[in-house]
C-alpha atoms as a PDB file:
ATOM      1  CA  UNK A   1      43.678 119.221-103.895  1.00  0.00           C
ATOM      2  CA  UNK A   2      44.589 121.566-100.793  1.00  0.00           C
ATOM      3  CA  UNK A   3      46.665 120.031 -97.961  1.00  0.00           C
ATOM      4  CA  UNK A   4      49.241 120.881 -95.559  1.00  0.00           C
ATOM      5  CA  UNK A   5      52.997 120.063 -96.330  1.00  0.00           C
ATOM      6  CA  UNK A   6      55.071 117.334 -94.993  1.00  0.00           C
ATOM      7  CA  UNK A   7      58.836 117.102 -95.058  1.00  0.00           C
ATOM      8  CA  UNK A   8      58.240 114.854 -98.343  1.00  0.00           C
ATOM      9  CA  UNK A   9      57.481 118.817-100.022  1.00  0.00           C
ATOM     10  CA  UNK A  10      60.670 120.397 -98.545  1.00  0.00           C
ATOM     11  CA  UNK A  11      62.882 120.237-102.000  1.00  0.00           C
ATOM     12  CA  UNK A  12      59.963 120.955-104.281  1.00  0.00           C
ATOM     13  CA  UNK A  13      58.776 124.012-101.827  1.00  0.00           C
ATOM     14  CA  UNK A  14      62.198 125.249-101.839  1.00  0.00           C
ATOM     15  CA  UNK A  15      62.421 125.469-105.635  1.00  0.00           C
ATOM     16  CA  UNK A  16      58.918 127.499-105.602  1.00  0.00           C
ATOM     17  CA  UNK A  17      60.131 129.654-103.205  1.00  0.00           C
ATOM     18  CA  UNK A  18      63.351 130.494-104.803  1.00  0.00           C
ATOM     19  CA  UNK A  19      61.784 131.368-108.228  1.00  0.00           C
ATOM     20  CA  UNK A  20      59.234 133.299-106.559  1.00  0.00           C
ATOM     21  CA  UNK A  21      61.518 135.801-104.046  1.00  0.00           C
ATOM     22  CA  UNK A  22      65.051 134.805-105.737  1.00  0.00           C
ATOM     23  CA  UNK A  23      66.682 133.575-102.383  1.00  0.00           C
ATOM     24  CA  UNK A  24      69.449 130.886-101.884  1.00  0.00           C
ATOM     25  CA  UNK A  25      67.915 127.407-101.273  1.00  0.00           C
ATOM     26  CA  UNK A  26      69.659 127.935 -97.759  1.00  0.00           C
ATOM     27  CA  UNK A  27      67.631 130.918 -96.862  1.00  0.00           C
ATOM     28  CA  UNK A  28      64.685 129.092 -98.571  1.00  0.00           C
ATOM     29  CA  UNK A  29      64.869 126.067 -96.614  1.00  0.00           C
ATOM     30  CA  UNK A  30      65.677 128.156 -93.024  1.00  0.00           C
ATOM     31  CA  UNK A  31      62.285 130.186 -93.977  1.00  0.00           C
ATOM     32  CA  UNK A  32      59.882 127.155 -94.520  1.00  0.00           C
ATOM     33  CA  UNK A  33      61.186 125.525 -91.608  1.00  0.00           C
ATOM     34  CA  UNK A  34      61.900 127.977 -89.246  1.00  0.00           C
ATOM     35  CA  UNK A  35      59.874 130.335 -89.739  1.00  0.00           C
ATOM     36  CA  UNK A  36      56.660 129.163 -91.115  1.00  0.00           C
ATOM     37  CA  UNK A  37      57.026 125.752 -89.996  1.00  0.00           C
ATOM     38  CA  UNK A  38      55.903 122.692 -92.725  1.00  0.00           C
ATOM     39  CA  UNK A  39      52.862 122.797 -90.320  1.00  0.00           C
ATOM     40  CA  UNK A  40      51.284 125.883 -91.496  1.00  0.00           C
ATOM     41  CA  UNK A  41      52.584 125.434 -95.173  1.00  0.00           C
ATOM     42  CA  UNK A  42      49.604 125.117 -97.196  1.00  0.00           C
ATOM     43  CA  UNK A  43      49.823 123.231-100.675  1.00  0.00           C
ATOM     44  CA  UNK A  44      48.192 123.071-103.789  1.00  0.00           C
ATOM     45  CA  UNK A  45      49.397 120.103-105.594  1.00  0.00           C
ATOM     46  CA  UNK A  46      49.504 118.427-108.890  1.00  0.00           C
ATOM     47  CA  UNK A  47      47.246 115.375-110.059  1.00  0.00           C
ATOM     48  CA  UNK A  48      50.987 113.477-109.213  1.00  0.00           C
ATOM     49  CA  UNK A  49      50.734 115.067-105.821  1.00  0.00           C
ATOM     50  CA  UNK A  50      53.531 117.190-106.230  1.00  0.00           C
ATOM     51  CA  UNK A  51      53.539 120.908-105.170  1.00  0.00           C
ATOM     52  CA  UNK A  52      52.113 123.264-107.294  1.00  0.00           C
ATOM     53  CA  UNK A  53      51.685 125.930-105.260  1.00  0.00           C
ATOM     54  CA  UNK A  54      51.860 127.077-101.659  1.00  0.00           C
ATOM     55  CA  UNK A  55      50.772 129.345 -98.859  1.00  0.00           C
ATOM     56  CA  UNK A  56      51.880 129.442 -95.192  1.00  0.00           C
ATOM     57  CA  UNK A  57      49.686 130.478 -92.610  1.00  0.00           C
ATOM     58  CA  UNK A  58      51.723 131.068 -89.626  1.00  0.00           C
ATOM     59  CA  UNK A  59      49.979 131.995 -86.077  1.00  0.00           C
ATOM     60  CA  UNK A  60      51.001 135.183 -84.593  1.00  0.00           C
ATOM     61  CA  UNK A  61      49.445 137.237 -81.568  1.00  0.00           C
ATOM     62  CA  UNK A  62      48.279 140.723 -81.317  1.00  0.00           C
ATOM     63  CA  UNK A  63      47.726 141.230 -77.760  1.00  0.00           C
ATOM     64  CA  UNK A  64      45.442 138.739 -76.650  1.00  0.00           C
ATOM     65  CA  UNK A  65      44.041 138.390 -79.847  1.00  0.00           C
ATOM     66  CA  UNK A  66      44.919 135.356 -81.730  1.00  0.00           C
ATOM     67  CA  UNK A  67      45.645 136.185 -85.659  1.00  0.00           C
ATOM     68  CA  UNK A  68      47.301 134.341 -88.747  1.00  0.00           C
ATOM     69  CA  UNK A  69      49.725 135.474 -91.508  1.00  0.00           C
ATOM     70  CA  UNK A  70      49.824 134.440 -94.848  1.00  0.00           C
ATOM     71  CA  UNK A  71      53.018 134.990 -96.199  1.00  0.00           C
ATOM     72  CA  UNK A  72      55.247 133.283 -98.856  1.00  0.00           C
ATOM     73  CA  UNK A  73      53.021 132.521-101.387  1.00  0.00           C
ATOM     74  CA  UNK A  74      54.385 131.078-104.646  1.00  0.00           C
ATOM     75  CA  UNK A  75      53.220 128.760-107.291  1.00  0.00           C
ATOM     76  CA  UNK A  76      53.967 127.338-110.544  1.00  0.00           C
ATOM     77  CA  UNK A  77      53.854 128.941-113.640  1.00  0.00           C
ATOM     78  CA  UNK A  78      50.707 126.722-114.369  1.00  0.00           C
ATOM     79  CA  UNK A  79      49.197 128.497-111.326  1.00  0.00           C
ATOM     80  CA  UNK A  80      47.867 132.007-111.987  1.00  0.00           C
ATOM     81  CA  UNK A  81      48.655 133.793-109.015  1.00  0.00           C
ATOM     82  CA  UNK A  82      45.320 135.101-108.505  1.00  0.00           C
ATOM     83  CA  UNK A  83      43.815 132.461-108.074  1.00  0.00           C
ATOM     84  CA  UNK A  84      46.333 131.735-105.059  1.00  0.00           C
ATOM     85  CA  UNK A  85      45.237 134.815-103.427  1.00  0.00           C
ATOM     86  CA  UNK A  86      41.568 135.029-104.030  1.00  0.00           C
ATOM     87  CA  UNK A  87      39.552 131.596-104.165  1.00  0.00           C
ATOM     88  CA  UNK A  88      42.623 129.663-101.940  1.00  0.00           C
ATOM     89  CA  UNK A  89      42.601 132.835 -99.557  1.00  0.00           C
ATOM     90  CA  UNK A  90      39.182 133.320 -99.120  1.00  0.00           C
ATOM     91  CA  UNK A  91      38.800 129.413 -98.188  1.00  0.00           C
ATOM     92  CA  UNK A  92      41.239 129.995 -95.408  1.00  0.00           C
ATOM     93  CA  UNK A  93      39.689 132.910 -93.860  1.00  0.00           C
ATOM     94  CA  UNK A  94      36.572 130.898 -93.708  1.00  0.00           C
ATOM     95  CA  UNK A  95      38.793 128.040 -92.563  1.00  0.00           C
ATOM     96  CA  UNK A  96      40.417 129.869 -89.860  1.00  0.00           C
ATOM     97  CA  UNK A  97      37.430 132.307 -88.723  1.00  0.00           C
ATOM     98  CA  UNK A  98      35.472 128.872 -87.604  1.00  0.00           C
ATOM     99  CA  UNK A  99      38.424 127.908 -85.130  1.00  0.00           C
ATOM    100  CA  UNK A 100      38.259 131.052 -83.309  1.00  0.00           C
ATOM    101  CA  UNK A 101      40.579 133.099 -84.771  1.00  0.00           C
ATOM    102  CA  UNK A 102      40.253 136.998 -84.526  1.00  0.00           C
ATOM    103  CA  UNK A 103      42.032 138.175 -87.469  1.00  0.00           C
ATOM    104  CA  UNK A 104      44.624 137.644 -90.712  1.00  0.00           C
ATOM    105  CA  UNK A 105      47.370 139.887 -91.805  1.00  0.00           C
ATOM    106  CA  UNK A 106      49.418 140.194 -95.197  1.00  0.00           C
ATOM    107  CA  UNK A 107      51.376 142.250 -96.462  1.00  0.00           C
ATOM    108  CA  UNK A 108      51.568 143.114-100.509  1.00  0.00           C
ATOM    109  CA  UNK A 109      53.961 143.511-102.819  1.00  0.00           C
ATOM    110  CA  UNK A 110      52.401 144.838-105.281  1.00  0.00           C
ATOM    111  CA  UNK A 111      49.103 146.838-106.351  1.00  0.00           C
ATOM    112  CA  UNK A 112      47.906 143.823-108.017  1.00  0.00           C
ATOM    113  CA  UNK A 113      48.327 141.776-104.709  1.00  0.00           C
ATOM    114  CA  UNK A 114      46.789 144.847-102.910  1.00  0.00           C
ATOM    115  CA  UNK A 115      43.553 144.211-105.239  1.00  0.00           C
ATOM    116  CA  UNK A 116      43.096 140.527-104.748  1.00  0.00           C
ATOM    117  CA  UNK A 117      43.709 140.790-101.052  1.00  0.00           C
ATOM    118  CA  UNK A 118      40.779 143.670-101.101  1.00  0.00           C
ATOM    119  CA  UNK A 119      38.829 141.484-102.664  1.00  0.00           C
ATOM    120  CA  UNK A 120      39.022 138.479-100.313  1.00  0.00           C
ATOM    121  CA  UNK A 121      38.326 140.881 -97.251  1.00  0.00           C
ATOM    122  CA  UNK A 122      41.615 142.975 -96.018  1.00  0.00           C
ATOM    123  CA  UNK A 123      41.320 145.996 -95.618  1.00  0.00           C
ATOM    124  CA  UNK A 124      44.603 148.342 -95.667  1.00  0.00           C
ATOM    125  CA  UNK A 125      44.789 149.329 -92.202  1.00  0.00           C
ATOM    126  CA  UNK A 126      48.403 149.089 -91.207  1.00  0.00           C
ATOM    127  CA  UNK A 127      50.608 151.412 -93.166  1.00  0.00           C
ATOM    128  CA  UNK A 128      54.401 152.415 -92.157  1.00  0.00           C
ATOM    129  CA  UNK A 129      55.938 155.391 -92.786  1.00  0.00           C
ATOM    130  CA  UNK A 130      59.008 156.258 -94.901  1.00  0.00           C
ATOM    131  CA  UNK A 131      61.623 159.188 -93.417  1.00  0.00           C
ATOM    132  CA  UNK A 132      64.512 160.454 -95.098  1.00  0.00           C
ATOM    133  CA  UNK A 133      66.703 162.923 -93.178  1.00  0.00           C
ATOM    134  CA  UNK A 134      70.181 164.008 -92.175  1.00  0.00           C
ATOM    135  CA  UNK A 135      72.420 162.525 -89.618  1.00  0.00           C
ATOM    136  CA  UNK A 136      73.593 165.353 -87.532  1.00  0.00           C
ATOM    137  CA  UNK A 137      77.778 164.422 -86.011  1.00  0.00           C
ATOM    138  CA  UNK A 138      77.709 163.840 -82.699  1.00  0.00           C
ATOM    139  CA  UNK A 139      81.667 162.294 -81.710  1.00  0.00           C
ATOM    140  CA  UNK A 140      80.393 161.697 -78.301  1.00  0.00           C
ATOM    141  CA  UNK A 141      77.151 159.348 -79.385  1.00  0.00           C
ATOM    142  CA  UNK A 142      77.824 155.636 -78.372  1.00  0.00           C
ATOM    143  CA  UNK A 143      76.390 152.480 -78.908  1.00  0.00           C
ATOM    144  CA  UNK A 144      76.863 149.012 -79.312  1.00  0.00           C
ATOM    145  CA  UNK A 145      76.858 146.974 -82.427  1.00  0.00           C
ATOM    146  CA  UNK A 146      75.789 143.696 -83.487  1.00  0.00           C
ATOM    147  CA  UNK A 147      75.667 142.717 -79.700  1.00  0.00           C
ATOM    148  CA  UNK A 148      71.858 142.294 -79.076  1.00  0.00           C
ATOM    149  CA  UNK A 149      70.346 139.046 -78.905  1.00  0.00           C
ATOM    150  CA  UNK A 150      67.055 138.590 -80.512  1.00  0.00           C
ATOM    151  CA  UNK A 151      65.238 138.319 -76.864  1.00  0.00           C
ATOM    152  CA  UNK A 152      66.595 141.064 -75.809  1.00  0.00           C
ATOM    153  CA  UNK A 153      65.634 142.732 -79.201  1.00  0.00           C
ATOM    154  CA  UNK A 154      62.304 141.344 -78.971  1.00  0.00           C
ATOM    155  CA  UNK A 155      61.861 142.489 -75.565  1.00  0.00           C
ATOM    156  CA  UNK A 156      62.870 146.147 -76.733  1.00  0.00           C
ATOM    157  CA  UNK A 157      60.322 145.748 -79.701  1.00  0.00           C
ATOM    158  CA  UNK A 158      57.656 145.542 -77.449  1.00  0.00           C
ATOM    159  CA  UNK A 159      58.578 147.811 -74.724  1.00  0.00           C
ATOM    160  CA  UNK A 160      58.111 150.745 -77.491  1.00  0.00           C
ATOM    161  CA  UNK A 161      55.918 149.081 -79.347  1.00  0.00           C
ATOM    162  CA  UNK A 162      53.230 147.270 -77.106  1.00  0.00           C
ATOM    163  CA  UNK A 163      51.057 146.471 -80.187  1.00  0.00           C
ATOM    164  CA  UNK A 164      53.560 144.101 -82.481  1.00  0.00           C
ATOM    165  CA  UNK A 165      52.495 141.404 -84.007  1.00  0.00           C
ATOM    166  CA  UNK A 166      54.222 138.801 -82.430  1.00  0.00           C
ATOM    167  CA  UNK A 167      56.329 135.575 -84.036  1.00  0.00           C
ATOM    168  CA  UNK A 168      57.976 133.205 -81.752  1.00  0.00           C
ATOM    169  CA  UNK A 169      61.658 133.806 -80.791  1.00  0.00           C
ATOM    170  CA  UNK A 170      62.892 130.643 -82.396  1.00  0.00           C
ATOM    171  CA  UNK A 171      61.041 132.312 -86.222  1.00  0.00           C
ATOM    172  CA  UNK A 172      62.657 135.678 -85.223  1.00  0.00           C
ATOM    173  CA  UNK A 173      66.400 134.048 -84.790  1.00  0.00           C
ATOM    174  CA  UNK A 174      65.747 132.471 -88.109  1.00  0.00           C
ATOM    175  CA  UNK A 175      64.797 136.217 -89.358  1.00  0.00           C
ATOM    176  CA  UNK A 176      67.219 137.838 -88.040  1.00  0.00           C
ATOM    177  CA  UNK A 177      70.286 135.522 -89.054  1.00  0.00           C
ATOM    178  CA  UNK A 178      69.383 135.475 -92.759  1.00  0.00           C
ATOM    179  CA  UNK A 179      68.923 139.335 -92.785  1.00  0.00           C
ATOM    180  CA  UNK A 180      72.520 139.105 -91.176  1.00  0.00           C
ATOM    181  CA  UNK A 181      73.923 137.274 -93.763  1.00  0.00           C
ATOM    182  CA  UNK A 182      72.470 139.985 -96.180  1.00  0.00           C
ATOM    183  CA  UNK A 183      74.744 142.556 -94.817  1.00  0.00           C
ATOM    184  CA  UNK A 184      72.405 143.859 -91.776  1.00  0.00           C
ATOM    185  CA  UNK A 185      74.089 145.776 -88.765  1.00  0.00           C
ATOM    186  CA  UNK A 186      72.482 146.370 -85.245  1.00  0.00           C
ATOM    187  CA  UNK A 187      72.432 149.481 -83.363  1.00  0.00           C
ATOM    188  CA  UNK A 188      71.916 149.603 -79.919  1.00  0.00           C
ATOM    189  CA  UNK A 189      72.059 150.933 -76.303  1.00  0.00           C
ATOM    190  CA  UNK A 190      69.406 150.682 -72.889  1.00  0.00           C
ATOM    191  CA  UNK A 191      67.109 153.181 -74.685  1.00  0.00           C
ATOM    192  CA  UNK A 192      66.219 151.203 -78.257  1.00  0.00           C
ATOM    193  CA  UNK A 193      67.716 149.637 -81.280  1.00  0.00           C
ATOM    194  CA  UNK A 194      68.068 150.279 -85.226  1.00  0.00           C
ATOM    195  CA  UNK A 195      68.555 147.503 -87.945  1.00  0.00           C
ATOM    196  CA  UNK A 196      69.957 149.106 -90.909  1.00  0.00           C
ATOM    197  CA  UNK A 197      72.169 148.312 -94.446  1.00  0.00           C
ATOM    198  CA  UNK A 198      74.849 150.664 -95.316  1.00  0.00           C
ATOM    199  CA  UNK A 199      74.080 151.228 -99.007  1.00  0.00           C
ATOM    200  CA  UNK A 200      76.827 154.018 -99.724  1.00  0.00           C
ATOM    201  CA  UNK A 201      76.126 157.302 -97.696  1.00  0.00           C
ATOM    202  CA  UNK A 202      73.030 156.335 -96.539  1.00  0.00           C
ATOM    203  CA  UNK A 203      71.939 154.140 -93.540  1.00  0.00           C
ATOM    204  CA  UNK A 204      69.214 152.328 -95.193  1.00  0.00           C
ATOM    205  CA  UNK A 205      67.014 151.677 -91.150  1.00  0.00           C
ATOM    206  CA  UNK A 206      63.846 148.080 -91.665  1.00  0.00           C
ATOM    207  CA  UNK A 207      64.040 149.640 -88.300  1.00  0.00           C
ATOM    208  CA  UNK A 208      64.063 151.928 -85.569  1.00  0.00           C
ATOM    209  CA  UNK A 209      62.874 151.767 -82.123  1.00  0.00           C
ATOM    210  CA  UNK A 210      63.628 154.159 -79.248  1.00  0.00           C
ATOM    211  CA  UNK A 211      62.092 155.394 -75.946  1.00  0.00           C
ATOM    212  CA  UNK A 212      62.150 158.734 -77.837  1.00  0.00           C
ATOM    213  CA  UNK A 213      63.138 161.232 -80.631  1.00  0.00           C
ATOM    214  CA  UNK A 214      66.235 162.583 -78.538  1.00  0.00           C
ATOM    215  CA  UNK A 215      67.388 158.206 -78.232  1.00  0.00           C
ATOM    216  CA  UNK A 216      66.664 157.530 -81.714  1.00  0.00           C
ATOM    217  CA  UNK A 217      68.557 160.600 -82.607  1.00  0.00           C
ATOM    218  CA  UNK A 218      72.027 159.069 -80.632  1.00  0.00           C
ATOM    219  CA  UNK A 219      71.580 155.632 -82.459  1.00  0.00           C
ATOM    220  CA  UNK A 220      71.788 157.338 -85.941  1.00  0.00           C
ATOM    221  CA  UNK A 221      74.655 159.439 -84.434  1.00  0.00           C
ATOM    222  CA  UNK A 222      76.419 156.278 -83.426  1.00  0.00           C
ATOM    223  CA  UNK A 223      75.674 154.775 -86.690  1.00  0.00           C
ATOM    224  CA  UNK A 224      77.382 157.560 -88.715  1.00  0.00           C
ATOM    225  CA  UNK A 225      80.662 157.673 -86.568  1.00  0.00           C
ATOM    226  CA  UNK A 226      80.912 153.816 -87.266  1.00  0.00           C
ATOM    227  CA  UNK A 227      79.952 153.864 -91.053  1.00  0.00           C
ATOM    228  CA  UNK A 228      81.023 157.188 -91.808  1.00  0.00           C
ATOM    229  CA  UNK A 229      77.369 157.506 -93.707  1.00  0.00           C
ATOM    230  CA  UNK A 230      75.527 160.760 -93.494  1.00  0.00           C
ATOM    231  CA  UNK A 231      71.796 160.463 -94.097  1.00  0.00           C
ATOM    232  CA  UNK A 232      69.662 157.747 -93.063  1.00  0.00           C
ATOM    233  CA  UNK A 233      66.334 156.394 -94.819  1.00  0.00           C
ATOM    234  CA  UNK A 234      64.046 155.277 -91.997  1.00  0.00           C
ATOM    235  CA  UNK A 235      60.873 152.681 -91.711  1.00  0.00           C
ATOM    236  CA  UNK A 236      58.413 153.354 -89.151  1.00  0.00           C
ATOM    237  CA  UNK A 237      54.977 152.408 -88.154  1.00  0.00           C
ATOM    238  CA  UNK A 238      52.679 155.119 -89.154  1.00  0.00           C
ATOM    239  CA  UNK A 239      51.766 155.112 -85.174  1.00  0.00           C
ATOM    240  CA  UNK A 240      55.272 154.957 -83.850  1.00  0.00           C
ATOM    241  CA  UNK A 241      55.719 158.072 -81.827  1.00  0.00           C
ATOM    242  CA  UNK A 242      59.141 158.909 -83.554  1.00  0.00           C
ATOM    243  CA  UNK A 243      59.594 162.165 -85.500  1.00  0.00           C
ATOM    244  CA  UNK A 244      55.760 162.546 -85.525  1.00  0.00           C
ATOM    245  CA  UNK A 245      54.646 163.831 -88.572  1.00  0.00           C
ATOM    246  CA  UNK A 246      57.350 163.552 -90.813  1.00  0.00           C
ATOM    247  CA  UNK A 247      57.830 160.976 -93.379  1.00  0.00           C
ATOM    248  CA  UNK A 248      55.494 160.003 -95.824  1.00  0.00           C
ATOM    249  CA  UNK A 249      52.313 156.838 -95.878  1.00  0.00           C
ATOM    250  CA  UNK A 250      53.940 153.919 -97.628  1.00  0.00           C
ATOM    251  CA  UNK A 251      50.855 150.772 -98.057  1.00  0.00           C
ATOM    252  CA  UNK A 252      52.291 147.799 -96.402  1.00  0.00           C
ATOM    253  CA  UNK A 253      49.987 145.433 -93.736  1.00  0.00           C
ATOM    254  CA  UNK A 254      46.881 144.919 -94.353  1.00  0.00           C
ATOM    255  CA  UNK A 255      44.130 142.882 -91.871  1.00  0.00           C
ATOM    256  CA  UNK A 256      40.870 140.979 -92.325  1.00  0.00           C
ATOM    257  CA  UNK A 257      38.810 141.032 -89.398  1.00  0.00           C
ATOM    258  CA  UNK A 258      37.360 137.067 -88.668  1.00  0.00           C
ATOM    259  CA  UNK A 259      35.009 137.776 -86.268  1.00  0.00           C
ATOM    260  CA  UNK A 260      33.934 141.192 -85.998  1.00  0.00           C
ATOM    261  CA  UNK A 261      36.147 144.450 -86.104  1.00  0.00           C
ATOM    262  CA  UNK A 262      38.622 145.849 -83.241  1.00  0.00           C
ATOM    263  CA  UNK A 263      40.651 148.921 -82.798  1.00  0.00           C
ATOM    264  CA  UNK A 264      44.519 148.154 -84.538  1.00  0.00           C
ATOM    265  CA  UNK A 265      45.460 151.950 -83.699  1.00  0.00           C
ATOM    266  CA  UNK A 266      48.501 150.386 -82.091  1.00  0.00           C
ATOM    267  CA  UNK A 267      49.046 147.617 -84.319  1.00  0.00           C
ATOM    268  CA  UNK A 268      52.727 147.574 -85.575  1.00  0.00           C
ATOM    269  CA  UNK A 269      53.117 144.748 -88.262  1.00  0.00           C
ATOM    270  CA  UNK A 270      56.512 144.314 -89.516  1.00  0.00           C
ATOM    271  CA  UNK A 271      58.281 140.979 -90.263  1.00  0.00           C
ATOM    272  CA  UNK A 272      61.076 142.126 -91.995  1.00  0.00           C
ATOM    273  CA  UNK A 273      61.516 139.155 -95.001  1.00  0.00           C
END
């Protein structure tokens, strides 16, 4: 039997989810209620009525489109996973498609997700792009760190990239404070942002955003007279005009189209956990 979670769930959805993506019941916990919401947590569950498996489907915006993400899927080990992503996924796009919704995005984690997901519909249409390059010195480069508050960052998100995928602020603070507590530092000045793990002489960047290449190239400056870290690994959208050209396709989003195809040649889909 499919339903939709109550608070009754919240222990045995945290244990699924911790098996599943090996996170701190904490982190678990903040994620199903702060960022998908019990809401939009769909469940599979037992003949007890216990959870056997889940699936959130959490509303998100793309312009004035209104779309859905499934994300966080995780089941029991009586639960072959794809099942959870074909015959449960394909019922939602139905689902959602007949309440007006434009489109779905999910990202995969692996090829065999990639395959189910292909064959419920998605298409992979949202790729990022992985850069690897030097950090030039630059003494005089400033910025501020760990300062910007996630309006302000959200703000800055959209400014260079008009075409996000949007989460409320209130799932975004939830984001952003667990990747925090994982060690994440904050870049930033008037003309964009990086979010970045020092993992030894590399800046490892879930992201970069800048008005352009010249701004982007003073954050990483700033970032290696703070850490001391030479060379920084980069994420970017595959249409992020940042060091255009460079880098190479890494598969990430992918998109089903509920009621009838539409351009995503600005779509940036990133959601960081």
């Amino acid at each position: 039997m499919l339903r939709t979670a109550s608070a009754a769930d919240l222990n045995a959805l945290i244990e699924l989810r911790c098996i599943r993506y090996g996170t701190a019941k904490d982190d678990a916990a903040g994620w199903l209620q702060n960022v998908a919401g019990l809401d939009n947590v769909l469940v599979v569950e037992r003949p007890d009525g216990t959870p056997a498996a889940m699936l959130a489907a959490v509303p998100v915006r793309y312009r004035h489109r209104q779309g859905v993400w499934f994300c966080g899927a995780a089941a029991g080990a009586e639960v072959p996973r794809e099942m959870l992503l074909t015959r449960l996924l394909t019922g939602c796009l139905r689902a959602f498609a007949a309440k007006g919704y434009d489109f779905a995005v999910f990202a995969p984690e692996t090829e065999e997700e990639t395959q189910a997901l292909e064959k419920a519909g998605f298409k992979s249409l949202l790729p990022l792009r992985l850069l690897q390059r030097p950090i030039q010195p630059d003494l005089l480069a400033t910025a501020e760190f760990d300062s910007l508050t996630v309006r302000r960052l959200l703000e800055m998100r959209r400014h260079c990239q008009p075409g996000c995928v949007d989460l409320p602020e209130s799932a975004m603070n939830e984001i952003i404070t667990q990747l925090y507590r994982r060690g994440l530092t904050v870049v930033s000045d008037r003309r964009g942002y990086g979010l970045f793990y020092t993992k030894g002489d590399t800046l490892q960047f879930l992201e970069l955003q800048a008005d352009n290449d010249h701004c982007a190239d003073r954050l990483l400056q700033a970032a290696r007279e703070k850490t001391g870290a030479h060379y920084a690994r980069i994420v970017l959208a595959e249409n992020q005009p940042l060091y255009p050209g460079a880098g190479r396709r890494c598969g990430y989003g992918m998109i089903a189209f509920l009621r009838g195809e539409f351009p995503t040649g600005d779509m940036y889909f990133r959601m960081l956990l």
